[in-house]
PDB file of N, CA and C in Angstrom:
ATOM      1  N   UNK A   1     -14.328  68.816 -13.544  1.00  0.00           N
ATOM      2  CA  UNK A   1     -13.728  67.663 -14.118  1.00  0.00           C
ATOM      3  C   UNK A   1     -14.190  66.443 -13.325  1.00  0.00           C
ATOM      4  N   UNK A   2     -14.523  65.116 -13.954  1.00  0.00           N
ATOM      5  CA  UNK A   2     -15.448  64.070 -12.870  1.00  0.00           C
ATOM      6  C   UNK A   2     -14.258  63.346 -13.662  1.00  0.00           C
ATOM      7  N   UNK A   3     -13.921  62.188 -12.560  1.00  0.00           N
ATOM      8  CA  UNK A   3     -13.135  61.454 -12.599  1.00  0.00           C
ATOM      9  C   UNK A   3     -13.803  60.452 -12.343  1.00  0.00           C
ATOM     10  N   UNK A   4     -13.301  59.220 -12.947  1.00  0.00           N
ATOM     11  CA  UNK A   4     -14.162  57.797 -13.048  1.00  0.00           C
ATOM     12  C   UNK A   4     -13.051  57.157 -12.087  1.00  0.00           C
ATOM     13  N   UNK A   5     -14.330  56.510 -10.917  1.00  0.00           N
ATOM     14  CA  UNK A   5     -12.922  55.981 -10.200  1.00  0.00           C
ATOM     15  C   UNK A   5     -13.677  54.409 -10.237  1.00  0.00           C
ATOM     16  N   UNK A   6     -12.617  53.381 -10.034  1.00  0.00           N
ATOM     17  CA  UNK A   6     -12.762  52.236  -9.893  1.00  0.00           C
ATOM     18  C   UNK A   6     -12.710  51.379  -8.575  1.00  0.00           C
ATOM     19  N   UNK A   7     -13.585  50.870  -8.122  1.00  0.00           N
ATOM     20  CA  UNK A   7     -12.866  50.219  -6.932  1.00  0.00           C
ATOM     21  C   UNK A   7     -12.370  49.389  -6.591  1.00  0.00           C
ATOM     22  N   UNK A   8     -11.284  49.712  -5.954  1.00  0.00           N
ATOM     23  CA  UNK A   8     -10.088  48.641  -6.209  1.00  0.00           C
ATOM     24  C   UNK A   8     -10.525  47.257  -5.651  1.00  0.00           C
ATOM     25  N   UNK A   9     -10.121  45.993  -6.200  1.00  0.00           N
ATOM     26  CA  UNK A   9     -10.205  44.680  -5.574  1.00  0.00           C
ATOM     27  C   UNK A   9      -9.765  44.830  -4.052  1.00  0.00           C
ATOM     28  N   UNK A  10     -10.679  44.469  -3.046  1.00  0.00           N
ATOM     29  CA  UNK A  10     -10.379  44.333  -1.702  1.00  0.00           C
ATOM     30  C   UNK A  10      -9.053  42.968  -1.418  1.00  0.00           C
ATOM     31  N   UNK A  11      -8.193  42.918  -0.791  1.00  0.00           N
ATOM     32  CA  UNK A  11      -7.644  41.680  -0.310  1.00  0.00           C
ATOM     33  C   UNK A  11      -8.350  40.677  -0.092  1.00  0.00           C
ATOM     34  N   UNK A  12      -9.586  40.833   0.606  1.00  0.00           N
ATOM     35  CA  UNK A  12     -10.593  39.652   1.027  1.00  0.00           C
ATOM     36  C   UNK A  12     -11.097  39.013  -0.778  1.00  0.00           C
ATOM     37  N   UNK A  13     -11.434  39.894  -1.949  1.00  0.00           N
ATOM     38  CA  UNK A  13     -12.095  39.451  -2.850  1.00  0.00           C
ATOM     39  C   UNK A  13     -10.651  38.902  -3.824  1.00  0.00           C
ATOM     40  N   UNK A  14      -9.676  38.934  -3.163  1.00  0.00           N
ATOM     41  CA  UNK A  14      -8.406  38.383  -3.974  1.00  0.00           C
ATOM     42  C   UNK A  14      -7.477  36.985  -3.501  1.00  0.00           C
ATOM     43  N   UNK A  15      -8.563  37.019  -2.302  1.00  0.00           N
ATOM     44  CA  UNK A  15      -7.413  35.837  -1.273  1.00  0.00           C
ATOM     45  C   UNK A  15      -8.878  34.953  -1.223  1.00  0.00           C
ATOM     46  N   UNK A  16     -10.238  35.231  -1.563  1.00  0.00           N
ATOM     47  CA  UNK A  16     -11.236  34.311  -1.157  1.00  0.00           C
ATOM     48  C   UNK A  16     -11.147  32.718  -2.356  1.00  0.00           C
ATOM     49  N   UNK A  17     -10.874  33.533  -3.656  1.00  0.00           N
ATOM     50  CA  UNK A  17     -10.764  32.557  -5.048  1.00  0.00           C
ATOM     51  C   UNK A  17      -9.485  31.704  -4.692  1.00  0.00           C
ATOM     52  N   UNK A  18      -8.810  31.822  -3.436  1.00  0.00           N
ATOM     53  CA  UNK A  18      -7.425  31.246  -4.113  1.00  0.00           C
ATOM     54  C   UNK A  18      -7.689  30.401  -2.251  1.00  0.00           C
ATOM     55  N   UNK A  19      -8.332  30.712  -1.315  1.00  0.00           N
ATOM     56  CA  UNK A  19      -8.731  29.701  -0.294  1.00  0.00           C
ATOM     57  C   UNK A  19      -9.864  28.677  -0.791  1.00  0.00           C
ATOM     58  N   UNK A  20     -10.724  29.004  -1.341  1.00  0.00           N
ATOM     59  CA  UNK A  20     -11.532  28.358  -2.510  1.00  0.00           C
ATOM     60  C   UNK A  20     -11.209  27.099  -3.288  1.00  0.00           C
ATOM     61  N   UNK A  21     -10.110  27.417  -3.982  1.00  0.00           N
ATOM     62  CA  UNK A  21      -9.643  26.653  -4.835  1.00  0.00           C
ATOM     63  C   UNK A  21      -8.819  25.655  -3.952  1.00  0.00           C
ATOM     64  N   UNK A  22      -7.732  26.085  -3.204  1.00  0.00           N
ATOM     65  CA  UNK A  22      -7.030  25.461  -1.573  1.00  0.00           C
ATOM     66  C   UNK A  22      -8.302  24.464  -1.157  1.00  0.00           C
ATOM     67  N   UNK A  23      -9.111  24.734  -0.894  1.00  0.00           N
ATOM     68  CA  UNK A  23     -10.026  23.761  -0.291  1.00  0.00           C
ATOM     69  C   UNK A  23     -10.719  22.953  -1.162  1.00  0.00           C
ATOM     70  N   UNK A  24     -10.650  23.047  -2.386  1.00  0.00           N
ATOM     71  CA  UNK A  24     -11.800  22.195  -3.276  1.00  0.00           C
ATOM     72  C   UNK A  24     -10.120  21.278  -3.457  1.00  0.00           C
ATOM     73  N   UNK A  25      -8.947  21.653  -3.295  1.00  0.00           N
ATOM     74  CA  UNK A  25      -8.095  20.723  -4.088  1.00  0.00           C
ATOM     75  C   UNK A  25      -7.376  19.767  -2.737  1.00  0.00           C
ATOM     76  N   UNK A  26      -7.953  20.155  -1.402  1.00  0.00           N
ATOM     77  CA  UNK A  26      -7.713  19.375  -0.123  1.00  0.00           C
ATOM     78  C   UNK A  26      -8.663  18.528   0.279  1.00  0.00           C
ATOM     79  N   UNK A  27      -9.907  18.925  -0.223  1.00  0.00           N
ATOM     80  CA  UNK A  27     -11.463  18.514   0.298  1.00  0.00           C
ATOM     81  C   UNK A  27     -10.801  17.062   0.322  1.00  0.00           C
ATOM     82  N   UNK A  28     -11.558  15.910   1.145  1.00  0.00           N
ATOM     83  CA  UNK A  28     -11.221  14.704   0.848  1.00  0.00           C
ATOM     84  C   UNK A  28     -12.335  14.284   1.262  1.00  0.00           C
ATOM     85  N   UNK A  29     -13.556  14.535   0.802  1.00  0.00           N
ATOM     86  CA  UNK A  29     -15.166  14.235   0.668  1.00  0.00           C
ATOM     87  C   UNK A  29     -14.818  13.475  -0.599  1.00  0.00           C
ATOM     88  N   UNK A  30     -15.303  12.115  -0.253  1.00  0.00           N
ATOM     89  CA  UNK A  30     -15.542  10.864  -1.287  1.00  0.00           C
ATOM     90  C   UNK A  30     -14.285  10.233  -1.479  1.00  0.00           C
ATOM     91  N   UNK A  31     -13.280  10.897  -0.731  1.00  0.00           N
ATOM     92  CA  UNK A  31     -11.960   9.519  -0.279  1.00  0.00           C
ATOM     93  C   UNK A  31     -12.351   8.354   0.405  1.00  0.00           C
ATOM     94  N   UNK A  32     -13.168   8.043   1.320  1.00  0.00           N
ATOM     95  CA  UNK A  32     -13.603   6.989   2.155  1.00  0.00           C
ATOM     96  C   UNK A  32     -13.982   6.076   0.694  1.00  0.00           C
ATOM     97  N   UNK A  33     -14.978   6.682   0.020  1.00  0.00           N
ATOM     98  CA  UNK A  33     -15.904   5.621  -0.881  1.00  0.00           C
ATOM     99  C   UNK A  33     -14.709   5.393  -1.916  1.00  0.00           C
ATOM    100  N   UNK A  34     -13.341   6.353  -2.649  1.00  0.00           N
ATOM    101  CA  UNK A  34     -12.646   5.518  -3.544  1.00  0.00           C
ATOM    102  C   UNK A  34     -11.831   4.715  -2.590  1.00  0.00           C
ATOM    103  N   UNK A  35     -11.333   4.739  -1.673  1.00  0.00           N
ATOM    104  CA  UNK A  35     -10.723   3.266  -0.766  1.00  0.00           C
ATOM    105  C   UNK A  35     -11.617   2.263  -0.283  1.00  0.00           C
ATOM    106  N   UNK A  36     -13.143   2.484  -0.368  1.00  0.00           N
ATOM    107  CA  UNK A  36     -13.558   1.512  -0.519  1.00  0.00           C
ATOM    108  C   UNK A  36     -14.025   0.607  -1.649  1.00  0.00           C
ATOM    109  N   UNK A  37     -13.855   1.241  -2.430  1.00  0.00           N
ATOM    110  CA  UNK A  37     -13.763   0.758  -3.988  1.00  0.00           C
ATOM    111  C   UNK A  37     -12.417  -0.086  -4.406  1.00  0.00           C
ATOM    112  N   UNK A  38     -11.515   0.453  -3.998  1.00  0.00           N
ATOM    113  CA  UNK A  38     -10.420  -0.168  -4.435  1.00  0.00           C
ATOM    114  C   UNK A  38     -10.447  -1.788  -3.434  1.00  0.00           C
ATOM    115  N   UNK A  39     -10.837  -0.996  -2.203  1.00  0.00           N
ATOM    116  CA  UNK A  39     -10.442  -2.635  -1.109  1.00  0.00           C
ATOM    117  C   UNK A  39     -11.109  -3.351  -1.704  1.00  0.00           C
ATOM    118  N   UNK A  40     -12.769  -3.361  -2.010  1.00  0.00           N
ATOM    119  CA  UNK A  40     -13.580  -3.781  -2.497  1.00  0.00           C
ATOM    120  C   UNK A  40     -13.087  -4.886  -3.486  1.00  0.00           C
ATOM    121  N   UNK A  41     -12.523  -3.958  -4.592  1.00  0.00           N
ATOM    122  CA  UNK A  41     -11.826  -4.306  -5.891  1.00  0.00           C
ATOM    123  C   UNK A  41     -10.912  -5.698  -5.395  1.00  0.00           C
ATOM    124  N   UNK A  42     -10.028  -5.257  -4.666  1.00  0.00           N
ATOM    125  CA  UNK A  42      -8.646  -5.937  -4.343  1.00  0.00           C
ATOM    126  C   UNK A  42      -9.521  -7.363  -3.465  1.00  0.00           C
ATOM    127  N   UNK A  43     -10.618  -7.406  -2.880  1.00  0.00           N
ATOM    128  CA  UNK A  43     -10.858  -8.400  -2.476  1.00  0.00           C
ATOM    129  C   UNK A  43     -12.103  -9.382  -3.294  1.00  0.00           C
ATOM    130  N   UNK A  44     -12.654  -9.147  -3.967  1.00  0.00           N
ATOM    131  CA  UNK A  44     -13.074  -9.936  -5.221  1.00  0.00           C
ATOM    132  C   UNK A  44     -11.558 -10.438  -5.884  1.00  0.00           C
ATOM    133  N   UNK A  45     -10.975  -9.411  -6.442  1.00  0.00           N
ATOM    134  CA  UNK A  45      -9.682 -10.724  -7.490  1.00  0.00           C
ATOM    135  C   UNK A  45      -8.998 -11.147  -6.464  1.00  0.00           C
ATOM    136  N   UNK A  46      -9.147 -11.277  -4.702  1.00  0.00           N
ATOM    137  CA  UNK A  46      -8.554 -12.392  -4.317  1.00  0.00           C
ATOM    138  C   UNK A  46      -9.336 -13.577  -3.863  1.00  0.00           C
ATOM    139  N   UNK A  47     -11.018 -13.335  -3.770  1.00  0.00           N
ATOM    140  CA  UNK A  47     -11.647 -14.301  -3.968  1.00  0.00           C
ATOM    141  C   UNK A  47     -11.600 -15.150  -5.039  1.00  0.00           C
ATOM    142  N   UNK A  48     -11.504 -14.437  -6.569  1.00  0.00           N
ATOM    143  CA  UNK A  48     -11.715 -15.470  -7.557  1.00  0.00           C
ATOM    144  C   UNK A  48     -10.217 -16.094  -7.648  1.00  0.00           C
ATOM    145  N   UNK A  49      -9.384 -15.317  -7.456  1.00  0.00           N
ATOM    146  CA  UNK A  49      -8.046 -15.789  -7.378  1.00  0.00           C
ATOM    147  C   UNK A  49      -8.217 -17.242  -6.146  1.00  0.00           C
ATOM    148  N   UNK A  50      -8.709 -17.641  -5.341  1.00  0.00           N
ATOM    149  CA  UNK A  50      -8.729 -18.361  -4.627  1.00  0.00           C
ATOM    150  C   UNK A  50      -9.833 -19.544  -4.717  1.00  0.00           C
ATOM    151  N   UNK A  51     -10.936 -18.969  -5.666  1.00  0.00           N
ATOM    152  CA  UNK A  51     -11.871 -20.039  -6.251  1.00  0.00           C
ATOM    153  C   UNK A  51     -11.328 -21.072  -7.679  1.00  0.00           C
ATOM    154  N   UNK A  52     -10.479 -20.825  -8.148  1.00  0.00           N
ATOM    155  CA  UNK A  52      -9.656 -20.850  -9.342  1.00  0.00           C
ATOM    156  C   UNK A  52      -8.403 -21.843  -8.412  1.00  0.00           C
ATOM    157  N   UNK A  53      -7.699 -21.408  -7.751  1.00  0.00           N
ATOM    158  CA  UNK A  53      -7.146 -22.537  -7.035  1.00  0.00           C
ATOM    159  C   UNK A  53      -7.561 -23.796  -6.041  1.00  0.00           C
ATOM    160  N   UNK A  54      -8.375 -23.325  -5.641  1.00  0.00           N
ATOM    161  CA  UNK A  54      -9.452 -24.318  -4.778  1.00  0.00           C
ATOM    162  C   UNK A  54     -10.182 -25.326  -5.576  1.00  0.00           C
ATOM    163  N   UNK A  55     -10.391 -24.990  -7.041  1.00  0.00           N
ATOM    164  CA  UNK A  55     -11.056 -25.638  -7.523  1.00  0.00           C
ATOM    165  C   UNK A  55     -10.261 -26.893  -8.213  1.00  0.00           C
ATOM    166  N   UNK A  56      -9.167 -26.778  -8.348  1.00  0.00           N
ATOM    167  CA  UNK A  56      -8.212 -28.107  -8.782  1.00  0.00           C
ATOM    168  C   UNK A  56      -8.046 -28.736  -8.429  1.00  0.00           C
ATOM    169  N   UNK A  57      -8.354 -30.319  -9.084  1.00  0.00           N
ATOM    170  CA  UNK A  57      -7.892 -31.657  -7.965  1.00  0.00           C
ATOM    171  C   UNK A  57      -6.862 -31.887  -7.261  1.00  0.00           C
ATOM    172  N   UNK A  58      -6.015 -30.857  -7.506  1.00  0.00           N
ATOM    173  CA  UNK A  58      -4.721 -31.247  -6.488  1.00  0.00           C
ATOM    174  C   UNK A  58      -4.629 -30.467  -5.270  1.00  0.00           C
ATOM    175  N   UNK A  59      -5.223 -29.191  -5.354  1.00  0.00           N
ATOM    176  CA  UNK A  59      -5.642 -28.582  -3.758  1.00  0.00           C
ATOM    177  C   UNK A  59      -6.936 -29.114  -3.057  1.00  0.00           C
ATOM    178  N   UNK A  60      -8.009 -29.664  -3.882  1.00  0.00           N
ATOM    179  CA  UNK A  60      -9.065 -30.075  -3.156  1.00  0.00           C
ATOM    180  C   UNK A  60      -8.802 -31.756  -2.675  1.00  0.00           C
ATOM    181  N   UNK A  61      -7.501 -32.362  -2.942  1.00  0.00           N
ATOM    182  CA  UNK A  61      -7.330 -33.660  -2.785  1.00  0.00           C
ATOM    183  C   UNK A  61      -6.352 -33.245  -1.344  1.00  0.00           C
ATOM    184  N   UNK A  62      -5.807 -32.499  -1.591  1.00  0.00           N
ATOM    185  CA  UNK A  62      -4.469 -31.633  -0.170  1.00  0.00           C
ATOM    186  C   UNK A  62      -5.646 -31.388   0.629  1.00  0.00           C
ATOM    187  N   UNK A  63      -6.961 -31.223   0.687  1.00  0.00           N
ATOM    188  CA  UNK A  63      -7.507 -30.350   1.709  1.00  0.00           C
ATOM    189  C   UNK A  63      -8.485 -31.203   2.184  1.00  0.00           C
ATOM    190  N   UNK A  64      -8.427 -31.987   1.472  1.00  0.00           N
ATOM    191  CA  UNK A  64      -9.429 -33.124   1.884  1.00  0.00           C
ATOM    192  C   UNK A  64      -8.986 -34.267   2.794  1.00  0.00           C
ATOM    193  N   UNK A  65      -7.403 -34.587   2.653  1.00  0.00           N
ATOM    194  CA  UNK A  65      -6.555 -35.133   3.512  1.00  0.00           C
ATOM    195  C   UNK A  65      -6.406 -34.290   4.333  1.00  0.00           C
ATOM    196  N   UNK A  66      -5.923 -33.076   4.549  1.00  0.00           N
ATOM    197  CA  UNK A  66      -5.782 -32.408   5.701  1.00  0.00           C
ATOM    198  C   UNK A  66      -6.603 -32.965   6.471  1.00  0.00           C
ATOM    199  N   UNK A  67      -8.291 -32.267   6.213  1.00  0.00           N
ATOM    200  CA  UNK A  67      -9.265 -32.328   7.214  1.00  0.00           C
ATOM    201  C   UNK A  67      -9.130 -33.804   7.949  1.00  0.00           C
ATOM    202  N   UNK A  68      -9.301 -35.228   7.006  1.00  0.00           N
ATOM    203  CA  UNK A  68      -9.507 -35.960   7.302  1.00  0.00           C
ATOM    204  C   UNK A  68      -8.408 -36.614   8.646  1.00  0.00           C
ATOM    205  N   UNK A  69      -7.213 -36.105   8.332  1.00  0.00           N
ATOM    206  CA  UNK A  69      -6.129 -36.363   9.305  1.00  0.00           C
ATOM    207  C   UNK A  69      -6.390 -35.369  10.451  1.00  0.00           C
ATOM    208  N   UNK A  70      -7.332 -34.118  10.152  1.00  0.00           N
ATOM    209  CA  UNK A  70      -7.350 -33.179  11.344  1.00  0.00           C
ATOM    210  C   UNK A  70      -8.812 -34.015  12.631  1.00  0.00           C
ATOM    211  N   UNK A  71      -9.345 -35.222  11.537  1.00  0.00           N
ATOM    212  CA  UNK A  71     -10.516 -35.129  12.463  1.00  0.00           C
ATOM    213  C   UNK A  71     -10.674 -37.142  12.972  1.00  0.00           C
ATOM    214  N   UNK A  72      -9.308 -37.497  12.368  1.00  0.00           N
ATOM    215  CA  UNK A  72      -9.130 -38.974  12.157  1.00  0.00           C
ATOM    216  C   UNK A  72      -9.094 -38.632  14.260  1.00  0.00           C
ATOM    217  N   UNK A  73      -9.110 -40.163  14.487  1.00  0.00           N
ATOM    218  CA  UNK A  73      -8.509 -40.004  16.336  1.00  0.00           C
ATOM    219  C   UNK A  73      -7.459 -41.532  16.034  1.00  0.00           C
ATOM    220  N   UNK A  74      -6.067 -41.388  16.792  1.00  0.00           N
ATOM    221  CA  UNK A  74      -5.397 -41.875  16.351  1.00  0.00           C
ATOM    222  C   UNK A  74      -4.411 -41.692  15.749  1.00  0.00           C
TER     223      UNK A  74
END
């Protein structure tokens, strides 16, 4: 009588798919580059955010007195 035997899944070939997956869902390869994307991001709309106010006669008339009182003597 021949018996068909199977061999059983080792622990190692049952715990490797599931450290595998653990590490592809911890990896934090290419976190640096999306926080630098975002800072990136966040500091352009506070440049234009600040070219957009700078550019109005009533802050460039405030800043123009400033200086002039910062550099008057007297």
């Amino acid at each position: 009588m021949l018996a068909e035997t199977v061999p059983e899944e080792s622990a190692a070939n049952t715990v490797l798919p599931a450290r595998s997956t653990l590490r592809r869902l911890t990896d934090e390869a290419g976190a640096a580059t999306a926080e630098y994307v975002v800072a990136t991001m966040a500091a352009v709309g506070f440049a234009g955010l600040l070219i957009v106010i700078l550019r109005s006669d009533e802050v460039r008339g405030m800043l123009t007195d400033l200086v002039r009182r910062a550099l008057s003597i007297g």
